[in-house]
Protein backbone atom coordinates (compact mmCIF):
# COMPACT_ATOMS: atom_id res chain seq x y z
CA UNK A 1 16.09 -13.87 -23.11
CA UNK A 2 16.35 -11.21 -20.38
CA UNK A 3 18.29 -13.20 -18.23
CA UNK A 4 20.48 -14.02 -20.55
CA UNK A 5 21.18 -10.36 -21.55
CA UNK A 6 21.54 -9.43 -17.75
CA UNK A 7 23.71 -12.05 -17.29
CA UNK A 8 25.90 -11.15 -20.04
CA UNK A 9 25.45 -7.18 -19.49
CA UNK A 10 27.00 -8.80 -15.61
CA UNK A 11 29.90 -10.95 -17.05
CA UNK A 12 31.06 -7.63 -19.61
CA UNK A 13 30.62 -5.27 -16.58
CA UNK A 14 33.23 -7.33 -14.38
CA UNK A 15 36.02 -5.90 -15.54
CA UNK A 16 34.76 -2.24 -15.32
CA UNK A 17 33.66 -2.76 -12.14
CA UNK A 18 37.39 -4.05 -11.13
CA UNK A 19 38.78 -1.03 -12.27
CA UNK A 20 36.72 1.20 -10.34
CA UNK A 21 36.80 -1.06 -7.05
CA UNK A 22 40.94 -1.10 -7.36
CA UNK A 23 40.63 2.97 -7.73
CA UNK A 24 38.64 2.85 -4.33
CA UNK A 25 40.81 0.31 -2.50
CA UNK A 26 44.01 2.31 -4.05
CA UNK A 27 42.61 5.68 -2.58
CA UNK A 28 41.29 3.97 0.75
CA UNK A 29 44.81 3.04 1.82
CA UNK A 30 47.50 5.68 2.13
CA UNK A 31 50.87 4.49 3.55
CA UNK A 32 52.27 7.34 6.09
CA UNK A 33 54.99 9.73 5.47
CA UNK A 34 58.45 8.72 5.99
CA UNK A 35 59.19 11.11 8.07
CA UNK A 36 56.24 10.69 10.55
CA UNK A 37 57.05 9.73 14.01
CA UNK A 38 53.80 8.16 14.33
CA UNK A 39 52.19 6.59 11.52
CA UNK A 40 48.27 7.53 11.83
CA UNK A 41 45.42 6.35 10.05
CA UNK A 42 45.44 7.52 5.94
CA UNK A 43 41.71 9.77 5.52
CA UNK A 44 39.40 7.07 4.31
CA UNK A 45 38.68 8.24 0.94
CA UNK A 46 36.77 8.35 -1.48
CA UNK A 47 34.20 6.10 0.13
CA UNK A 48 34.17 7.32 3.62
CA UNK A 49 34.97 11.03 2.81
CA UNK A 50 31.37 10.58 0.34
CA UNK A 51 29.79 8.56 3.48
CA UNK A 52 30.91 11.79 5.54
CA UNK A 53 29.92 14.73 3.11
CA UNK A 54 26.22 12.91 2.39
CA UNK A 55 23.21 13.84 3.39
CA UNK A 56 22.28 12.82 7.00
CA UNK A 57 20.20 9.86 7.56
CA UNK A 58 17.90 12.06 9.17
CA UNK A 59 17.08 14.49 6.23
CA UNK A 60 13.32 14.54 4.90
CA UNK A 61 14.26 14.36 1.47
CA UNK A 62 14.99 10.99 -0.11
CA UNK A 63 17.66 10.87 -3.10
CA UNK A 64 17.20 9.32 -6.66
CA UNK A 65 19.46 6.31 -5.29
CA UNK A 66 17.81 6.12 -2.39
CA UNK A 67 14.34 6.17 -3.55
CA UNK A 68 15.48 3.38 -6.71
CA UNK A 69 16.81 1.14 -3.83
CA UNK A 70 13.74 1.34 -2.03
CA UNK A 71 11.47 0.24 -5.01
CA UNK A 72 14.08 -2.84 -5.51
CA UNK A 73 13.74 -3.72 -1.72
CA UNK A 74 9.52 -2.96 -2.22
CA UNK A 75 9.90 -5.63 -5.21
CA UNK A 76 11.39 -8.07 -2.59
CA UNK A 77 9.06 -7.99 -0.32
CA UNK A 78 5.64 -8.38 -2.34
CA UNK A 79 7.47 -12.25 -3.74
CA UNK A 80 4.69 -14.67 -3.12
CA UNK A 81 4.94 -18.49 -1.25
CA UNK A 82 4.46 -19.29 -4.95
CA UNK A 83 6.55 -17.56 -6.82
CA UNK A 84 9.58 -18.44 -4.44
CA UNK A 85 8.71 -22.24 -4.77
CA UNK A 86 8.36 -22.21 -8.48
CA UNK A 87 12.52 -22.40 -7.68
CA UNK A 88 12.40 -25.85 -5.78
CA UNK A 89 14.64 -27.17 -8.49
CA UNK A 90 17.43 -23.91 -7.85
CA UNK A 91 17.56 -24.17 -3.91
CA UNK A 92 20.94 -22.07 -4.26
CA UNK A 93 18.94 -19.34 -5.85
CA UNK A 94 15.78 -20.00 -3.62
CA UNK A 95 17.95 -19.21 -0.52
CA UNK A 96 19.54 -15.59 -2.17
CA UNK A 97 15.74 -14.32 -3.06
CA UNK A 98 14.64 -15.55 1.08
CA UNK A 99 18.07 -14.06 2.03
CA UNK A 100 17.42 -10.55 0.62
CA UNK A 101 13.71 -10.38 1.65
CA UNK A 102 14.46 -11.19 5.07
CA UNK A 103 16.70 -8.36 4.97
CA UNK A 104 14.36 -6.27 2.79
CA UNK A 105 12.27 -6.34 6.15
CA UNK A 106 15.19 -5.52 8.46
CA UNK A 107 15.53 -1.57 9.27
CA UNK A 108 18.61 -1.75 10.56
CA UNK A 109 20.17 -3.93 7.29
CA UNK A 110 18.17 -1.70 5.12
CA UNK A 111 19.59 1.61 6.30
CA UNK A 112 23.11 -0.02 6.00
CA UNK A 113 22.36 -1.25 2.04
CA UNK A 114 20.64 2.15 1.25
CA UNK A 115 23.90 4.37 2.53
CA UNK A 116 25.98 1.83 0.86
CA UNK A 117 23.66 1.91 -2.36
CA UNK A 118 23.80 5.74 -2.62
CA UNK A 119 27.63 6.45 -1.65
CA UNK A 120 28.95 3.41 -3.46
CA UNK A 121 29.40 3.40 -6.92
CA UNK A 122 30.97 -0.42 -7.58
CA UNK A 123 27.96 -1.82 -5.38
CA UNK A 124 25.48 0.56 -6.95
CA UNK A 125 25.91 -0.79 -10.43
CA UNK A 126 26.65 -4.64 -9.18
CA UNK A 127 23.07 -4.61 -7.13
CA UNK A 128 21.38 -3.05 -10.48
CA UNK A 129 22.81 -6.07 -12.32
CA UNK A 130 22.25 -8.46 -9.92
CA UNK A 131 18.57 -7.95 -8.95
CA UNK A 132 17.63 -7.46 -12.42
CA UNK A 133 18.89 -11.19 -13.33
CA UNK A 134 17.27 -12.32 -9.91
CA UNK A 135 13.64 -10.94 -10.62
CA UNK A 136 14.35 -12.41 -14.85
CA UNK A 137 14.95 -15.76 -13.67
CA UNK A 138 12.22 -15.79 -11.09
CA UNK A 139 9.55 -14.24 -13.38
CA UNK A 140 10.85 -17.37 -16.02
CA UNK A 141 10.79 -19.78 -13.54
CA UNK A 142 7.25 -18.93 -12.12
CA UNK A 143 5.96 -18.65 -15.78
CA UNK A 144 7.39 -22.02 -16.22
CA UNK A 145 5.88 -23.72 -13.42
CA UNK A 146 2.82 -21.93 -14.05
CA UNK A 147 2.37 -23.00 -17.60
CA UNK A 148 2.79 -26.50 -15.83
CA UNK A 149 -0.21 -26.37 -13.57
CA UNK A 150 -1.84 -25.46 -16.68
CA UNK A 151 -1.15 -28.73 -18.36
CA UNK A 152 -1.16 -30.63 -15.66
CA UNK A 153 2.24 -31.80 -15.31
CA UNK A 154 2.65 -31.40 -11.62
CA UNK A 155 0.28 -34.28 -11.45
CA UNK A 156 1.63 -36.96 -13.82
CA UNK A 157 4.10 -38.40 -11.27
CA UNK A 158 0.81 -39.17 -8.46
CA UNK A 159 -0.92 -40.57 -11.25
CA UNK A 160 1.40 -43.30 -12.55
CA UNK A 161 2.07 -44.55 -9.08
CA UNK A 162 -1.56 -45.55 -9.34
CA UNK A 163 -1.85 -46.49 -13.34
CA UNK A 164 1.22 -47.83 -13.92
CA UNK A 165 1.37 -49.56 -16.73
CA UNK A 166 -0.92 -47.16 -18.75
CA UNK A 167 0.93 -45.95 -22.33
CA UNK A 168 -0.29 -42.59 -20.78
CA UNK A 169 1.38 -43.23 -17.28
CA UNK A 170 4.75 -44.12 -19.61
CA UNK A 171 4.56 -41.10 -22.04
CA UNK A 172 4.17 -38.88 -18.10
CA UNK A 173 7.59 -40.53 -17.15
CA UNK A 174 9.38 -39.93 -20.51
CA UNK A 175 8.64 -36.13 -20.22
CA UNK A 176 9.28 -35.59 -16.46
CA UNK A 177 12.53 -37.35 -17.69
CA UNK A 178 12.83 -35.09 -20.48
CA UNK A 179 12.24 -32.43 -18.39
CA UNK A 180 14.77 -32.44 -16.11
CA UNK A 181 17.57 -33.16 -18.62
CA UNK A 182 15.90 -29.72 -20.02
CA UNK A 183 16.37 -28.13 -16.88
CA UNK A 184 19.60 -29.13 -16.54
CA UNK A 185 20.79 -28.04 -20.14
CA UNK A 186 18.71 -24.75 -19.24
CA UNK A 187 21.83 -23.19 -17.16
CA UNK A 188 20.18 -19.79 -17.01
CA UNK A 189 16.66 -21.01 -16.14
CA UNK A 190 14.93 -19.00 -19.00
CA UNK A 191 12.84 -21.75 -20.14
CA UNK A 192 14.59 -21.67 -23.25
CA UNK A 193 17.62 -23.69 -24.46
CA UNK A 194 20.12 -21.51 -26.47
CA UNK A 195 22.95 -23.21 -29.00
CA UNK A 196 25.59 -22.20 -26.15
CA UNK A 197 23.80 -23.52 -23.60
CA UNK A 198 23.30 -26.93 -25.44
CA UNK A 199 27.03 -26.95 -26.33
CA UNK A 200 28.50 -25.96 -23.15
CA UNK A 201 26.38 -28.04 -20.79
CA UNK A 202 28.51 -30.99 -23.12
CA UNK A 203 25.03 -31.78 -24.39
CA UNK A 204 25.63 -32.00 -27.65
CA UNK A 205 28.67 -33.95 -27.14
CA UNK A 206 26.77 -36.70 -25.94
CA UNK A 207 24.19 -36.34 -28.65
CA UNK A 208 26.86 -36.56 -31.18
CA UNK A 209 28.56 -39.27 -29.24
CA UNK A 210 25.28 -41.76 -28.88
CA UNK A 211 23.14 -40.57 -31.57
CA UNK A 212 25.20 -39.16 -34.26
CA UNK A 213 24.02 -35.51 -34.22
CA UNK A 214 27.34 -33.56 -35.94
CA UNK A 215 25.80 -30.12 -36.36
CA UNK A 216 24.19 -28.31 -33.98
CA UNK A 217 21.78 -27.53 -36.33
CA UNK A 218 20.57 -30.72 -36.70
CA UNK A 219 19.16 -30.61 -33.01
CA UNK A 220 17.56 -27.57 -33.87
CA UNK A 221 15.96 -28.65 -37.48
CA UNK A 222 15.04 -31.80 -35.66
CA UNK A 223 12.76 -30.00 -33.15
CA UNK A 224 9.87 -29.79 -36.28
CA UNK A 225 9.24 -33.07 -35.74
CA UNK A 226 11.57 -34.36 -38.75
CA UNK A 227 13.99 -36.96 -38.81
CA UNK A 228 17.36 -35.69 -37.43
CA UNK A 229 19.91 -37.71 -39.40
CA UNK A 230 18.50 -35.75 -42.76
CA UNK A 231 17.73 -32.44 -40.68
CA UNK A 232 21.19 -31.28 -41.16
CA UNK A 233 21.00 -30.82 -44.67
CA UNK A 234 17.19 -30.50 -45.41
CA UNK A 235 15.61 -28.42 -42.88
CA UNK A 236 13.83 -25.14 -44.17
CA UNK A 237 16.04 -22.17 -43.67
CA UNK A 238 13.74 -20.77 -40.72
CA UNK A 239 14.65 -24.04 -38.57
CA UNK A 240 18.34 -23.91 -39.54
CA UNK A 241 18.55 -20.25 -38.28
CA UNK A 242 16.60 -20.91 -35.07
CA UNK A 243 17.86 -19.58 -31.86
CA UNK A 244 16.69 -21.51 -29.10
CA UNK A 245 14.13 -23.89 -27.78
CA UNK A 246 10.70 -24.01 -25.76
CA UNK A 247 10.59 -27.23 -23.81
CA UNK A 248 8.45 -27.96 -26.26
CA UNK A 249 10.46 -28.20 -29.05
CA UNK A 250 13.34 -30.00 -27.46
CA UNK A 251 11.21 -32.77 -26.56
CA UNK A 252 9.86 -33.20 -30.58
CA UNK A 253 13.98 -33.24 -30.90
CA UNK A 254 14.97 -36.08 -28.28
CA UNK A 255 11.82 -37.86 -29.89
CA UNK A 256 13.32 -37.49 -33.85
CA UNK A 257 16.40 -38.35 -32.91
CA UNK A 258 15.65 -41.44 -30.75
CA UNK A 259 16.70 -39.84 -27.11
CA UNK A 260 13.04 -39.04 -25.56
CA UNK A 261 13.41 -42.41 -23.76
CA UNK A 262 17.11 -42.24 -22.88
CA UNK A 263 16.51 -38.63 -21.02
CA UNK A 264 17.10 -39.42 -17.92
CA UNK A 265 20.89 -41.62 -18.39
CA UNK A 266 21.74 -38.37 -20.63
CA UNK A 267 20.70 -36.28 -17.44
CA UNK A 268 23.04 -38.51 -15.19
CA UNK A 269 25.80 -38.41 -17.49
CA UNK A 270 25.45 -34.35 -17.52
CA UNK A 271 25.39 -34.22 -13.54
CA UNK A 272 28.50 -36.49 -13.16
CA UNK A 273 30.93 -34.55 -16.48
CA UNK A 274 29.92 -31.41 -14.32
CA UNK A 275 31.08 -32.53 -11.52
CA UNK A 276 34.62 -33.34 -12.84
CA UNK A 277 34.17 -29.87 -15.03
CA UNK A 278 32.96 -27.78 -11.60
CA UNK A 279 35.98 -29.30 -9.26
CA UNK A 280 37.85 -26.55 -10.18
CA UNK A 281 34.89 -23.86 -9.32
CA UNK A 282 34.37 -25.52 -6.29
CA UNK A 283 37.80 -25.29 -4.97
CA UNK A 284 37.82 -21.78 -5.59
CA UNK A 285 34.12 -21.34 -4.25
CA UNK A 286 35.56 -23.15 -0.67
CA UNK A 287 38.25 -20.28 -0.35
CA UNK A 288 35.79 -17.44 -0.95
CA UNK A 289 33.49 -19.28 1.42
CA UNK A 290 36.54 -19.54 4.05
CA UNK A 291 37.09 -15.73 3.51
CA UNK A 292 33.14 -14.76 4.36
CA UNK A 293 33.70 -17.07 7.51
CA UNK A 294 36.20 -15.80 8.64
CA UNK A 295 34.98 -11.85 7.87
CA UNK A 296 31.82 -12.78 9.71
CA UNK A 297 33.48 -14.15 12.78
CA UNK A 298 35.28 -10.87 13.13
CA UNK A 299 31.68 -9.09 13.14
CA UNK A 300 31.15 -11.46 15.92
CA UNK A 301 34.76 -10.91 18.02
CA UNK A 302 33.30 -7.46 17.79
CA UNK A 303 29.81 -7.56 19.85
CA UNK A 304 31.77 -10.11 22.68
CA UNK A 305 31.23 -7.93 25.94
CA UNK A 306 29.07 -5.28 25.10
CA UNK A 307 31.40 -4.08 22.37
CA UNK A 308 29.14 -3.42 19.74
CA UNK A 309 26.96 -1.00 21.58
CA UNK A 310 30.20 1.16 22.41
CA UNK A 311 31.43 0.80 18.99
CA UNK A 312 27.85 2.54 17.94
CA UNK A 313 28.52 5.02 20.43
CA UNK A 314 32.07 5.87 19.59
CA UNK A 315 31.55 6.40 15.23
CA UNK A 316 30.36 10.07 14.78
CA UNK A 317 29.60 9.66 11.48
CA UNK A 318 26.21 9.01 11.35
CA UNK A 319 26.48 7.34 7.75
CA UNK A 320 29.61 4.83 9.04
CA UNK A 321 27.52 4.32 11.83
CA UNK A 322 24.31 3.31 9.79
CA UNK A 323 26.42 0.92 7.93
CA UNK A 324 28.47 -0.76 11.12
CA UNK A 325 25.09 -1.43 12.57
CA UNK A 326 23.91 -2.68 9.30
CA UNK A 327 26.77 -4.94 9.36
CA UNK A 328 25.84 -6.32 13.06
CA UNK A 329 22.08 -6.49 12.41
CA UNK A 330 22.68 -8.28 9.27
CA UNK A 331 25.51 -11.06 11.16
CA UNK A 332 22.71 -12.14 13.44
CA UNK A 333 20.24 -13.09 10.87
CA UNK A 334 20.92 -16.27 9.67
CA UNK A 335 18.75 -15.72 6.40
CA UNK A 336 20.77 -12.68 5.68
CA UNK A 337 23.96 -14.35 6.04
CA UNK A 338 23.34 -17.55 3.74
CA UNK A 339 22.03 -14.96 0.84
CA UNK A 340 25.16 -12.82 1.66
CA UNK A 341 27.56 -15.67 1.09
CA UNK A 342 25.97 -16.77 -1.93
CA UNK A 343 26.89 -13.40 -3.58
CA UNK A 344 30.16 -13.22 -2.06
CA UNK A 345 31.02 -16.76 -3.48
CA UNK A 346 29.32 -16.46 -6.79
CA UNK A 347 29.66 -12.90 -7.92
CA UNK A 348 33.29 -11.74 -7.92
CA UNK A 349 32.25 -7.84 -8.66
CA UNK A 350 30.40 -8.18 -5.32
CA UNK A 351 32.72 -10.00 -3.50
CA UNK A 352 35.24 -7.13 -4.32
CA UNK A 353 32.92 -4.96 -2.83
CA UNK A 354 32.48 -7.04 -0.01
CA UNK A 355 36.03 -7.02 0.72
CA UNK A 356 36.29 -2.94 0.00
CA UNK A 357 33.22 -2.87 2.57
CA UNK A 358 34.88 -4.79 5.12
CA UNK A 359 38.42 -3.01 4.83
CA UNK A 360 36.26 0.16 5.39
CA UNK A 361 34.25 -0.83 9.09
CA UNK A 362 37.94 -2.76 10.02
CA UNK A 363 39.28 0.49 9.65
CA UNK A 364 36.10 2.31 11.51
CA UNK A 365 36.44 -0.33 14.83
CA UNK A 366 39.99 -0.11 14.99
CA UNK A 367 40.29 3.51 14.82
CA UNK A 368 37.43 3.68 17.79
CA UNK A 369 39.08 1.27 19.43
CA UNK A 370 42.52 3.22 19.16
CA UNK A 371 40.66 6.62 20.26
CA UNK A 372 39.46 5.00 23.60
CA UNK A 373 42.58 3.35 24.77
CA UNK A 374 44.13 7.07 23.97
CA UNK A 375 41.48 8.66 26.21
């Protein structure tokens, strides 16, 4: 349920977060008088003029934002082996949570985020969002894989190899089955299937379809253990008015409703209608990934030749500075870099602030790069 209010509280905030990002983009770019013989440079405001007028990285005392960011990063770091392989069945979202604690450990990345964190209102309230719905759906997923162990479920696989033709051996392979149809109806990875998540997956489309399930509710009444053709119009009011459903209680469905044993063809049928549904989404995920390419081969045009040590040199502003070598230090590490693109191509409140970001250092190398050939 968490994740599934951050992840709404992250769609609703989109727009917001537009607004303010186009106000800082607007602001950032000033075309030059008319008049002016020489167009210079428009003030980089309001992010680098509140980059400027900060605090200086080397003051003892640590702000609110700074200190909040910190205890987000500390979070990072203390993930477990275990907890980051109870997502072996969300690799995407395995590589983000590796991503940002390899660069939870970097100094040189972390000074970067923090100055970014504190000075940047669009990313401030996009990394709130974002890590809260990371650390929701890693807490559900390692209570989910935990409460496996527990029944031994990670076992039933190994043990039919060797038994199988054992009624238990076949009940082990309906409910592996079963669960991963359940995992992928469960598109936030709560644990928990919700009435939109059954009906936008196209779940119950195929229920309806193969089994004749009309109502949704019928699914859910079903999940008592009754039989689902009558569930419809006799279940109790409790089950009609149910919300969601434990693994648990989707499996006592499928069984009432005669689909336990047909779990995994209604899995393959999912994968392959969201495939056709995600073509779309993936065309549009290729550009954004073309963008970060082509953003992070421009970090990397920038260190040919020693260049990135003068470009250090050159930025007086300690903050701009912080963040360019951020930048750098967070280009080499390949860890860093798959997480980054993740968020870039999934997230479009962080991608705008990815681009804003960007904009910003093009502006801080070229105008370096401007003053020395003036020198």
């Amino acid at each position: 349920m968490a994740a599934r209010r951050a992840a709404r509280a992250c769609r609703s905030s989109s727009w917001s977060f537009a607004l303010v990002a186009c106000c800082e983009l607007a602001t950032c770019w000033r075309a030059p008088a008319a008049n002016a013989r020489h167009a210079r440079p428009a003030p980089l405001r309001p992010v680098a003029l509140a980059l400027a007028r900060a605090a200086p990285l080397c003051t003892a005392k640590v702000s609110d934002k700074a200190a909040r960011f910190e205890a987000m990063l500390e979070r990072c770091r203390q993930y477990t082996s275990f907890e980051l392989s109870a997502l072996r069945d969300q690799p995407r979202m395995q590589r983000l949570l590796t991503g940002v604690i390899a660069g939870a450990r970097d100094r040189d990345v972390i000074r970067a985020f923090t100055v970014l964190y504190e000075d940047f209102l669009p990313l401030r309230l996009g990394g709130d969002l974002i890590f809260n719905l990371l650390d929701d759906r890693l807490r559900a997923a390692v209570a989910a894989r935990a409460a496996a162990i527990a029944r031994g479920e990670h076992d039933g696989e190994e043990a039919c190899v060797v038994e199988p033709a054992s009624a238990t051996c076949a009940e082990e392979v309906q409910l592996s089955a079963a669960k991963a149809l359940f995992d992928v109806v469960d598109s936030d990875g709560s644990g928990e299937l919700s009435r939109d998540e059954v009906i936008g997956s196209g779940f119950h489309s195929l229920l309806r379809h193969y089994y004749g399930i009309g109502e949704i509710d019928e699914l859910f009444a079903a999940s008592d253990g009754s039989d689902g053709g009558a569930a419809g119009a006799n279940a109790a009011p409790g089950a009609r008015m149910q919300r969601e459903l434990s693994f648990e209680q989707f499996v006592r469905a499928a069984r009432a409703i005669g689909a336990l044993s047909d779990a995994e063809t209604l899995r393959l049928e999912l994968l392959r209608n969201r495939d056709v549904r995600d073509a779309d989404a993936a065309g549009r995920r290729h550009r954004h990934s073309e963008r970060f390419d082509a953003m992070l081969a421009t970090f990397a045009d920038w260190t040919v030749g020693g260049e990135e040590g003068r470009l250090l040199a050159e930025v007086g502003n300690e903050r701009l500075r912080a963040v360019l070598g951020g930048c750098f230090a967070g280009a080499r590490n390949r860890q860093v870099v798959s997480a980054l693109k993740i968020l870039y191509e999934d997230h479009a409140p962080l991608r705008m602030g990815g681009d804003l970001i960007f904009g910003l250092m093009t502006r801080v190398v070229h105008g370096a790069q401007r003053a020395r050939k003036a020198a």
